[in-house]
N, C-alpha and C. Protein backbone atom coordinates (compact mmCIF):
# COMPACT_ATOMS: atom_id res chain seq x y z
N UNK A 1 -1.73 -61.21 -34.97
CA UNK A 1 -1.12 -61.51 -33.68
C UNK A 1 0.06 -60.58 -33.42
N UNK A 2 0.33 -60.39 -32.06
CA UNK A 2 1.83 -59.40 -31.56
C UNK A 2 2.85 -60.46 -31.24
N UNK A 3 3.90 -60.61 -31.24
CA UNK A 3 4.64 -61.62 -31.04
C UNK A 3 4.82 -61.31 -29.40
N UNK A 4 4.66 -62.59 -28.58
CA UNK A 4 4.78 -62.94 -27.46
C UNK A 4 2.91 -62.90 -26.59
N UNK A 5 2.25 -62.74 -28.02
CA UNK A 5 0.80 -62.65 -26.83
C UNK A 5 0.28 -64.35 -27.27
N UNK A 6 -0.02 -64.53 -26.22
CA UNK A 6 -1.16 -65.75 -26.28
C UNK A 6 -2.61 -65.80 -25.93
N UNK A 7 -2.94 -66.47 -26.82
CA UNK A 7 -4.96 -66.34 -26.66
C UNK A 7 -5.27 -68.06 -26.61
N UNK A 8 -5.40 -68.14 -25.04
CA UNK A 8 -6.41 -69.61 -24.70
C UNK A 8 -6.95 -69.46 -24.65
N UNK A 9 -8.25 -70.06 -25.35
CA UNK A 9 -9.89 -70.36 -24.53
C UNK A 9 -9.51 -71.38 -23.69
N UNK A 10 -10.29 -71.11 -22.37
CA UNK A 10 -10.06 -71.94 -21.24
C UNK A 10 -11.51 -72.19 -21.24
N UNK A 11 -11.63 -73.24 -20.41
CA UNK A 11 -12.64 -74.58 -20.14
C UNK A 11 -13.47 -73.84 -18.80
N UNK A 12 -14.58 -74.69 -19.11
CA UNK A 12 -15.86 -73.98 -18.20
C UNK A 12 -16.65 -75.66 -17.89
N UNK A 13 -16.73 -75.70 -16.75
CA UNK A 13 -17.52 -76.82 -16.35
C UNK A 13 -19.15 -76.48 -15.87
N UNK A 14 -19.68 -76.07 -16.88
CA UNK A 14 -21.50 -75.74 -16.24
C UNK A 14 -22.37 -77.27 -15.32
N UNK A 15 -22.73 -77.00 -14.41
CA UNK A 15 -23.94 -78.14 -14.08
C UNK A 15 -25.22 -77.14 -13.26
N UNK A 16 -25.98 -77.56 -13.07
CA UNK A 16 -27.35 -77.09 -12.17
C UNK A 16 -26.53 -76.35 -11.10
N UNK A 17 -25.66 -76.20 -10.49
CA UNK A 17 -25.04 -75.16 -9.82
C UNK A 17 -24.55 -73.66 -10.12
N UNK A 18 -24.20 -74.22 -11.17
CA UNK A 18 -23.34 -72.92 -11.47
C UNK A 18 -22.15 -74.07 -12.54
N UNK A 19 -20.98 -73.05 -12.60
CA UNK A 19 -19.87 -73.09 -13.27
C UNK A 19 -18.45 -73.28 -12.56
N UNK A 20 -17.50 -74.13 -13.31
CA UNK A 20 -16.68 -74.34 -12.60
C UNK A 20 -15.65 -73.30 -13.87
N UNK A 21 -14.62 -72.40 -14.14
CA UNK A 21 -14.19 -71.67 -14.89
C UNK A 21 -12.79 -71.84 -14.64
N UNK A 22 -11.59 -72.28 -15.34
CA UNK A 22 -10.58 -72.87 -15.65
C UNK A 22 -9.96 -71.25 -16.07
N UNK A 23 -8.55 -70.77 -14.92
CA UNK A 23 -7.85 -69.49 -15.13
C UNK A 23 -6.60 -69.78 -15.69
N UNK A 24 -5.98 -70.52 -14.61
CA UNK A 24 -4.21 -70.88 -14.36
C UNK A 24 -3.74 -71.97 -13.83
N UNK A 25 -2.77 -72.32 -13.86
CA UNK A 25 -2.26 -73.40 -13.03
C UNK A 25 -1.03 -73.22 -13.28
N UNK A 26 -0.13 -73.30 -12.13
CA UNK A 26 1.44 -72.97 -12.38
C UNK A 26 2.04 -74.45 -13.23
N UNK A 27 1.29 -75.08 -14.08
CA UNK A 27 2.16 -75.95 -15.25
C UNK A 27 1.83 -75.40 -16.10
N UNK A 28 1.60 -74.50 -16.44
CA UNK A 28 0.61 -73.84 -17.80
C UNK A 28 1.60 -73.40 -18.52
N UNK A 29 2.15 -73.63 -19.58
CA UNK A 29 3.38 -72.54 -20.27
C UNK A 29 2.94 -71.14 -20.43
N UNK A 30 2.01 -70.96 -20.29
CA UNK A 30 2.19 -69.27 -19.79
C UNK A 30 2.59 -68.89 -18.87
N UNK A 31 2.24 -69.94 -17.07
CA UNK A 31 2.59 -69.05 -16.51
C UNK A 31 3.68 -68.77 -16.29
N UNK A 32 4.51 -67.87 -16.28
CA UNK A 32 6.05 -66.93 -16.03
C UNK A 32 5.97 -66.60 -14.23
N UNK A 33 5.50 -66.84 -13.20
CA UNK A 33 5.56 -66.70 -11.85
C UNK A 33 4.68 -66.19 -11.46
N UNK A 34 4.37 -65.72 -9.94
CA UNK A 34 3.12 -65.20 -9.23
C UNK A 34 3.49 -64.02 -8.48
N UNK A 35 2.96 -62.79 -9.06
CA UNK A 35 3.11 -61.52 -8.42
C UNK A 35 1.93 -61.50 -7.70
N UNK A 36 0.86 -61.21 -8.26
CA UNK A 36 -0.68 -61.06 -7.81
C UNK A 36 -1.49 -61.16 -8.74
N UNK A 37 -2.46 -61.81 -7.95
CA UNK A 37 -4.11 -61.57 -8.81
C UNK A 37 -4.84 -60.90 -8.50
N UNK A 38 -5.70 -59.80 -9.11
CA UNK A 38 -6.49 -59.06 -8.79
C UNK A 38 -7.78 -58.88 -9.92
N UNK A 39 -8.87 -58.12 -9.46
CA UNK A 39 -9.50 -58.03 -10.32
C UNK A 39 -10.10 -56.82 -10.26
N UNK A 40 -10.66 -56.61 -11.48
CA UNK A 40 -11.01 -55.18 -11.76
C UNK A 40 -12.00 -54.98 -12.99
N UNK A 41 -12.85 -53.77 -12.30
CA UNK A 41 -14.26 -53.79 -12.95
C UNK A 41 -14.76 -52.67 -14.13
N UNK A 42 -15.06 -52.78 -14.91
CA UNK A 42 -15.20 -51.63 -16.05
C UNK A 42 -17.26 -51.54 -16.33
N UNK A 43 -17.29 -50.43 -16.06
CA UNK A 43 -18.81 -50.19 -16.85
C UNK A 43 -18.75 -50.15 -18.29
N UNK A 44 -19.45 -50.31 -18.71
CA UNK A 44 -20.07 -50.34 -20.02
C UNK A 44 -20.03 -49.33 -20.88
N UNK A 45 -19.17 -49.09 -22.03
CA UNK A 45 -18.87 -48.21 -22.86
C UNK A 45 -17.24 -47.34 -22.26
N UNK A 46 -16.92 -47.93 -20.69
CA UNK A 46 -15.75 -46.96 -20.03
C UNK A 46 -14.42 -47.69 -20.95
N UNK A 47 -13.26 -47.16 -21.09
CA UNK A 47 -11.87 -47.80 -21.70
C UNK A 47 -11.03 -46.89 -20.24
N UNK A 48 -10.23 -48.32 -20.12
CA UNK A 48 -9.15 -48.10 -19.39
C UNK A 48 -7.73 -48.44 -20.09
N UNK A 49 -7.02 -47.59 -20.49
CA UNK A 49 -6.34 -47.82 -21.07
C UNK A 49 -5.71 -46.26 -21.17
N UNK A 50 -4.85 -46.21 -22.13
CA UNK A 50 -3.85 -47.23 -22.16
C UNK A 50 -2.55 -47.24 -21.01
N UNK A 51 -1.68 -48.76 -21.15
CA UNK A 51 -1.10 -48.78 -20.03
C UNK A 51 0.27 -49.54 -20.48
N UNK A 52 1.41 -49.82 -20.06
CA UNK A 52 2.26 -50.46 -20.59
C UNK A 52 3.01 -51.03 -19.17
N UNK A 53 3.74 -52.19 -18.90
CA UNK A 53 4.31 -52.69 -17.83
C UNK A 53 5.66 -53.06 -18.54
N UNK A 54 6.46 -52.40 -18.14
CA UNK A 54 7.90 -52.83 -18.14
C UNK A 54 8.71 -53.74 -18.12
N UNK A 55 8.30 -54.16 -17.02
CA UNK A 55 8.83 -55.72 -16.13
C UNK A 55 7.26 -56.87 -16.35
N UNK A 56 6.36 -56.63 -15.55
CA UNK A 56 5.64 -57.29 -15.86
C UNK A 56 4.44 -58.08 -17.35
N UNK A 57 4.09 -59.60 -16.68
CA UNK A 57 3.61 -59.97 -17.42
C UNK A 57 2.15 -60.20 -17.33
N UNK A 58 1.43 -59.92 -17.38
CA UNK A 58 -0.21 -59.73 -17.36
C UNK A 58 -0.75 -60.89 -18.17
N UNK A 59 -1.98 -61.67 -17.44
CA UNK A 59 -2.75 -62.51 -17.97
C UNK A 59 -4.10 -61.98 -17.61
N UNK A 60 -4.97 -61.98 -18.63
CA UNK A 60 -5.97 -61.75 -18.45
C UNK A 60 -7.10 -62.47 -18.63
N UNK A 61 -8.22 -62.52 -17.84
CA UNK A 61 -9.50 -63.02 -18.76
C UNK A 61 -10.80 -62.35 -18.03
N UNK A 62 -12.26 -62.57 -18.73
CA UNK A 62 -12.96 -61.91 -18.01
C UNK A 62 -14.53 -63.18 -17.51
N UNK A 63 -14.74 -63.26 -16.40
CA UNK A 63 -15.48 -64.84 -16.17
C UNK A 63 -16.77 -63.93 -15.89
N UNK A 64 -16.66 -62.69 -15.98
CA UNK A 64 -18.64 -62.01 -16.18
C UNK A 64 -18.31 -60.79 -17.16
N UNK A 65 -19.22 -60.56 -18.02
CA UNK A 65 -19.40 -59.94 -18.98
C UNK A 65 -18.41 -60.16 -20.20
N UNK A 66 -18.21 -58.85 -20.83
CA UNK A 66 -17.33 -59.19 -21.95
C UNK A 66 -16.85 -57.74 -22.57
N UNK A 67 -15.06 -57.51 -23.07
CA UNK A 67 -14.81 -56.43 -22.89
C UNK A 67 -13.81 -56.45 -23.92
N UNK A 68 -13.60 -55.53 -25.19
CA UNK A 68 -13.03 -55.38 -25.89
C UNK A 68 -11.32 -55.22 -25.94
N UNK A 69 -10.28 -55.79 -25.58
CA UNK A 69 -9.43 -55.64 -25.33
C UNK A 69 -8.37 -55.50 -26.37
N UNK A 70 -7.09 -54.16 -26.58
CA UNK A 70 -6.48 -53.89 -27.34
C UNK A 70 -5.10 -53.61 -26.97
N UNK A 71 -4.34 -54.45 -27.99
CA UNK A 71 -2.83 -54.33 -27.50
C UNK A 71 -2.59 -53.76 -28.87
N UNK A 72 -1.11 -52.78 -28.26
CA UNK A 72 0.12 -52.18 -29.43
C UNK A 72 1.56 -52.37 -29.58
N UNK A 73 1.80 -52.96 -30.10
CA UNK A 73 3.07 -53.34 -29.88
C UNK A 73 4.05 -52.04 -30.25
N UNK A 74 4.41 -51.39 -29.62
CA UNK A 74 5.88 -50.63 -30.13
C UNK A 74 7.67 -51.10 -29.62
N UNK A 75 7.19 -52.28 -29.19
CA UNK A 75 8.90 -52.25 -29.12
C UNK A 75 9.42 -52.46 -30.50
N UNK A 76 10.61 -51.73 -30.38
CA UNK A 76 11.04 -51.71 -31.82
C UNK A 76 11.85 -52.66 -32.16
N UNK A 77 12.60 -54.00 -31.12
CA UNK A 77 12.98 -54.68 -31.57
C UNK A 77 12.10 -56.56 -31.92
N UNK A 78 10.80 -56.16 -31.89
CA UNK A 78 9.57 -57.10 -31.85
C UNK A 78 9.31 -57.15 -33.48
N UNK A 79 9.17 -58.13 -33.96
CA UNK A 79 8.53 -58.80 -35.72
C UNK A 79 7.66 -58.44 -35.87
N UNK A 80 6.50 -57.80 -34.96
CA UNK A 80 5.27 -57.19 -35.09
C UNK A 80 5.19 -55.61 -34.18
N UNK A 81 6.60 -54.90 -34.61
CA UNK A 81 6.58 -53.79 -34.14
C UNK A 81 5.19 -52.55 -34.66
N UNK A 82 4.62 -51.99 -34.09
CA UNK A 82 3.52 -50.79 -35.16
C UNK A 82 1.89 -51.21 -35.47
N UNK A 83 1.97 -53.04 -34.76
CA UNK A 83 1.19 -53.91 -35.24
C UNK A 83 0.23 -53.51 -34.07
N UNK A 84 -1.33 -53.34 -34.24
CA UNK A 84 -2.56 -53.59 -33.33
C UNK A 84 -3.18 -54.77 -33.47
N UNK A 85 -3.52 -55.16 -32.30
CA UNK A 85 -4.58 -56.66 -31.70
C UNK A 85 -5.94 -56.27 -30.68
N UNK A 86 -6.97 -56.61 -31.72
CA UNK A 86 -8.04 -56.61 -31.30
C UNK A 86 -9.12 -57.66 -31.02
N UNK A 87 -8.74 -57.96 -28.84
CA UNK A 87 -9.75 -59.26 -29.07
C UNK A 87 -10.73 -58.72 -28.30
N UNK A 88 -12.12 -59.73 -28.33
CA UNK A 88 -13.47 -59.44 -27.40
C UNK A 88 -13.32 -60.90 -26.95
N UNK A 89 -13.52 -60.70 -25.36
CA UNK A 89 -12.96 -61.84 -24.27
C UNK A 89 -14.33 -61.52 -23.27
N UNK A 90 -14.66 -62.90 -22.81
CA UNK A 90 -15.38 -62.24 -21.88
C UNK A 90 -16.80 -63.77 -22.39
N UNK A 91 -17.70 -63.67 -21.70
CA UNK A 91 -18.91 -64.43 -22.13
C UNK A 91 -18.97 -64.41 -23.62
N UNK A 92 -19.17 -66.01 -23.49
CA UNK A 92 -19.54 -66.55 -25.05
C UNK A 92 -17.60 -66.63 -25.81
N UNK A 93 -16.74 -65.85 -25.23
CA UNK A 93 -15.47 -66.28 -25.74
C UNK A 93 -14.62 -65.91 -24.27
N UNK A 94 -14.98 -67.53 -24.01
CA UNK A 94 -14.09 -67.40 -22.28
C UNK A 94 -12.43 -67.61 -22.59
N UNK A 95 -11.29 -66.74 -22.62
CA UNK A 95 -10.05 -66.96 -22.66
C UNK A 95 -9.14 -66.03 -21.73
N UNK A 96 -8.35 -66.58 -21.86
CA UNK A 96 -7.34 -65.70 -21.15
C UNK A 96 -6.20 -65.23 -22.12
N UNK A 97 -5.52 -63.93 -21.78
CA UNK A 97 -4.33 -63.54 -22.87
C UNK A 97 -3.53 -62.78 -22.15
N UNK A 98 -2.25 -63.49 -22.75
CA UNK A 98 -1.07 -63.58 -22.06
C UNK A 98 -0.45 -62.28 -22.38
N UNK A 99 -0.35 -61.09 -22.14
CA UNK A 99 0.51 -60.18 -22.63
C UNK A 99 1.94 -59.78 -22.00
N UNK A 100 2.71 -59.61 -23.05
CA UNK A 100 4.16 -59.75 -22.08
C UNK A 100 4.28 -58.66 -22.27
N UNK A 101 5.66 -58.36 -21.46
CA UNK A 101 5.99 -56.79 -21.15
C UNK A 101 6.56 -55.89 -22.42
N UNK A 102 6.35 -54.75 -22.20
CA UNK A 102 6.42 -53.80 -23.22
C UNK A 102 5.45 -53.79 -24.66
N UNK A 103 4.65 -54.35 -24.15
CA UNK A 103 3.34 -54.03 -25.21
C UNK A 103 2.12 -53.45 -24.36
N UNK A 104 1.64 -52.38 -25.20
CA UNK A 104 0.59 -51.18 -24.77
C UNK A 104 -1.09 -51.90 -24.73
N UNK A 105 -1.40 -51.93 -23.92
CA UNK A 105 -3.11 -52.25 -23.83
C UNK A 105 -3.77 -51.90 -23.31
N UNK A 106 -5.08 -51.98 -23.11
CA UNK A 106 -5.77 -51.16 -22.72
C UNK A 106 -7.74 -52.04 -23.34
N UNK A 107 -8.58 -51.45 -22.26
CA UNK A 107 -9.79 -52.44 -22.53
C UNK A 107 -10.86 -51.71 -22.64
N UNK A 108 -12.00 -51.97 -23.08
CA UNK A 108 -13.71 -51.20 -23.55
C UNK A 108 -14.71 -52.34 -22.63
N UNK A 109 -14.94 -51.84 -21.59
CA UNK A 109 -16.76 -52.44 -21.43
C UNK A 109 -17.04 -52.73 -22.54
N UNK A 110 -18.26 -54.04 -22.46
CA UNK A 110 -18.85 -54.05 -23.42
C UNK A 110 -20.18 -54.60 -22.62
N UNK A 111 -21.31 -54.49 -24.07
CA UNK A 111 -22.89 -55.16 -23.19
C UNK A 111 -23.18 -53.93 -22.31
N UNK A 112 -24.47 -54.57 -21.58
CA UNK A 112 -25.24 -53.77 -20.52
C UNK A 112 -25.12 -53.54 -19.18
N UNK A 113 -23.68 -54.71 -18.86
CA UNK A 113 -23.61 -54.76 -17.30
C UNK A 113 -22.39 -54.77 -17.21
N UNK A 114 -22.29 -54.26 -15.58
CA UNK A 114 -20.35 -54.02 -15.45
C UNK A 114 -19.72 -55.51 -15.65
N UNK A 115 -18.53 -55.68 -16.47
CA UNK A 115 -17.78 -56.74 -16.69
C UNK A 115 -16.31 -56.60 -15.10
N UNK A 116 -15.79 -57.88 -14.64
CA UNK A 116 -15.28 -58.07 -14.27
C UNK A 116 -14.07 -58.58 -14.85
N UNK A 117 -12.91 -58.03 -14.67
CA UNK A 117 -11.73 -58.74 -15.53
C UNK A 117 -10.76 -59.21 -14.29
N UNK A 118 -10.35 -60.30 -14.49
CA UNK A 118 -9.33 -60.68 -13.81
C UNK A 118 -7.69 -60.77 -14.36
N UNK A 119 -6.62 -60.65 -13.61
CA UNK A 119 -5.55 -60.65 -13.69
C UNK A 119 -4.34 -61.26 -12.84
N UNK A 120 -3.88 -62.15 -13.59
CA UNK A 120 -2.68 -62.46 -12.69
C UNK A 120 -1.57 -61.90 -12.99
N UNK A 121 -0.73 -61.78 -12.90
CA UNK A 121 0.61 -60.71 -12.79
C UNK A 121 1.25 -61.80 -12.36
N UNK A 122 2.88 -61.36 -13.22
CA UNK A 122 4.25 -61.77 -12.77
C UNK A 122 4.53 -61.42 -11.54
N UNK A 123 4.46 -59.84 -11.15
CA UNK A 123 5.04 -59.42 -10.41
C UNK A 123 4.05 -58.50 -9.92
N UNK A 124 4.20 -58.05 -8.30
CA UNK A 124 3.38 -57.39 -7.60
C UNK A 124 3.36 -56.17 -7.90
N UNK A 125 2.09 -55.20 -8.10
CA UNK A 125 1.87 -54.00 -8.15
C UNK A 125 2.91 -53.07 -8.58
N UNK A 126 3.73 -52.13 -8.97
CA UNK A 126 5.05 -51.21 -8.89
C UNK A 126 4.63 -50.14 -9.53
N UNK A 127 3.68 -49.11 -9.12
CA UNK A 127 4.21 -47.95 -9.86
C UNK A 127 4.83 -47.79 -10.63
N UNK A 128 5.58 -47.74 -10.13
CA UNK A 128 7.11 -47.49 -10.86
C UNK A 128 7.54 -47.85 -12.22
N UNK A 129 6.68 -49.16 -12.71
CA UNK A 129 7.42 -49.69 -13.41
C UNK A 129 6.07 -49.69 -14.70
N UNK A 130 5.10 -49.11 -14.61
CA UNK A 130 3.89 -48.65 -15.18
C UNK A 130 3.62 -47.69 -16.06
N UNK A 131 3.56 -47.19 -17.25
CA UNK A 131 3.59 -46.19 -17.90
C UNK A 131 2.31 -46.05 -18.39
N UNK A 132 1.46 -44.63 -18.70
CA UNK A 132 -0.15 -44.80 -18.45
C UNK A 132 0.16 -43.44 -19.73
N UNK A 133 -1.22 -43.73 -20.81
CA UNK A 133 -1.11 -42.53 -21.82
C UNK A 133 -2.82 -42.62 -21.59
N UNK A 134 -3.38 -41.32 -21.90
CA UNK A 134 -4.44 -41.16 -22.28
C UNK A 134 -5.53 -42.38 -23.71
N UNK A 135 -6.60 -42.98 -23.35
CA UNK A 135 -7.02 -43.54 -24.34
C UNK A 135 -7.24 -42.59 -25.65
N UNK A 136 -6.83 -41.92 -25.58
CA UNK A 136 -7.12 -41.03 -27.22
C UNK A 136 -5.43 -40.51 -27.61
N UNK A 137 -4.54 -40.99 -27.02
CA UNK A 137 -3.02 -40.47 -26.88
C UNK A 137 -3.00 -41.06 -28.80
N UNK A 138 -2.52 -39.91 -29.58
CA UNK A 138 -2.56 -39.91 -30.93
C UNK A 138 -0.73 -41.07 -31.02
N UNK A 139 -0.52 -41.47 -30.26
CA UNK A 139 1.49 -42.06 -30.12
C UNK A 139 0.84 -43.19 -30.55
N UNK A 140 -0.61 -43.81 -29.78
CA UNK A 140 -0.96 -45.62 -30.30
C UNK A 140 -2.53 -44.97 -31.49
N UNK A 141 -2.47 -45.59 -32.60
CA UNK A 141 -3.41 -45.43 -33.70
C UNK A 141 -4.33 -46.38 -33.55
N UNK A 142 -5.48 -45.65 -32.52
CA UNK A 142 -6.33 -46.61 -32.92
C UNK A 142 -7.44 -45.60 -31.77
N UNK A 143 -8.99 -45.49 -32.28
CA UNK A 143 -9.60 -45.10 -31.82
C UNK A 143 -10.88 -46.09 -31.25
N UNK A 144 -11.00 -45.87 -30.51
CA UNK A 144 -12.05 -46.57 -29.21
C UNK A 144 -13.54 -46.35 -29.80
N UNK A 145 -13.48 -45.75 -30.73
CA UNK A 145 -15.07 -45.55 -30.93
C UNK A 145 -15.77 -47.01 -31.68
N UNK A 146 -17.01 -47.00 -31.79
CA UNK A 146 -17.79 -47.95 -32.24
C UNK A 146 -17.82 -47.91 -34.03
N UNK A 147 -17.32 -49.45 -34.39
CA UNK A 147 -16.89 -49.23 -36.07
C UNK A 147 -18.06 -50.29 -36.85
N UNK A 148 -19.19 -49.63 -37.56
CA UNK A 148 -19.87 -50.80 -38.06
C UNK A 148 -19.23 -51.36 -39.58
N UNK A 149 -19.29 -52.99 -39.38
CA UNK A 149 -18.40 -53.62 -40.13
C UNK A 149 -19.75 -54.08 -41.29
């Protein structure tokens, strides 16, 4: 674990309709306030990453497909400074994860079909306040390729 991330599995209500899929609710001790929600789509085998938010706090989860997601912690005054977190979110492990500011992440398609990830945010959109490295940037140790275990 990175100190300050949280990993819920959230609740899914299936019937002959469809699904009812459990994100947020402003009593949730995660949530920290409402910037925006948005969502955003990755093909299969693409990584978007890496990315770091300053100010903001990012929740994530993904309610179609499923997508390898990786945080780095370098703040240097964090108990798990140097430390990598590697979760797969998405179908079959429905959660959301809380990442707070100043930790590096970044995500992998996974499967055969584009995954959808959703996000709520502290705070609205800012440039500004966004720092973006290449997914192969040698500063975070860890390579994107496929590792058979």
């Amino acid at each position: 674990m990175i100190d300050g991330v949280v990993v819920k599995r959230l609740l899914e209500f299936p019937d002959e309709r469809g699904r009812i899929m459990h994100f947020m609710r402003c009593d949730d001790p995660a949530f920290t306030g409402f910037g925006e929600v948005y969502f955003s789509t990755v093909f299969p085998g693409v990584v978007k990453g890496w990315h770091l938010h300053r100010v903001m706090t990012i929740n994530y989860s993904v309610p179609m497909g499923i997508i390898k997601l990786v945080l780095y912690d370098e703040r240097e005054d964090s108990s798990t400074f140097g430390r990598l977190m590697e979760l797969y979110i998405g179908e079959g492990n429905y959660s959301r994860v809380t990442v707070p500011s100043g930790v590096w992440n970044g995500f992998k398609g996974l499967g055969t079909r584009t995954s959808i990830v959703c996000n709520c945010a502290s705070h609205p959109h800012d440039p500004a306040e966004i720092v973006r490295l290449s997914p192969t940037d040698p500063r975070i140790p860890y390579s994107w390729d496929i590792v058979m275990r």
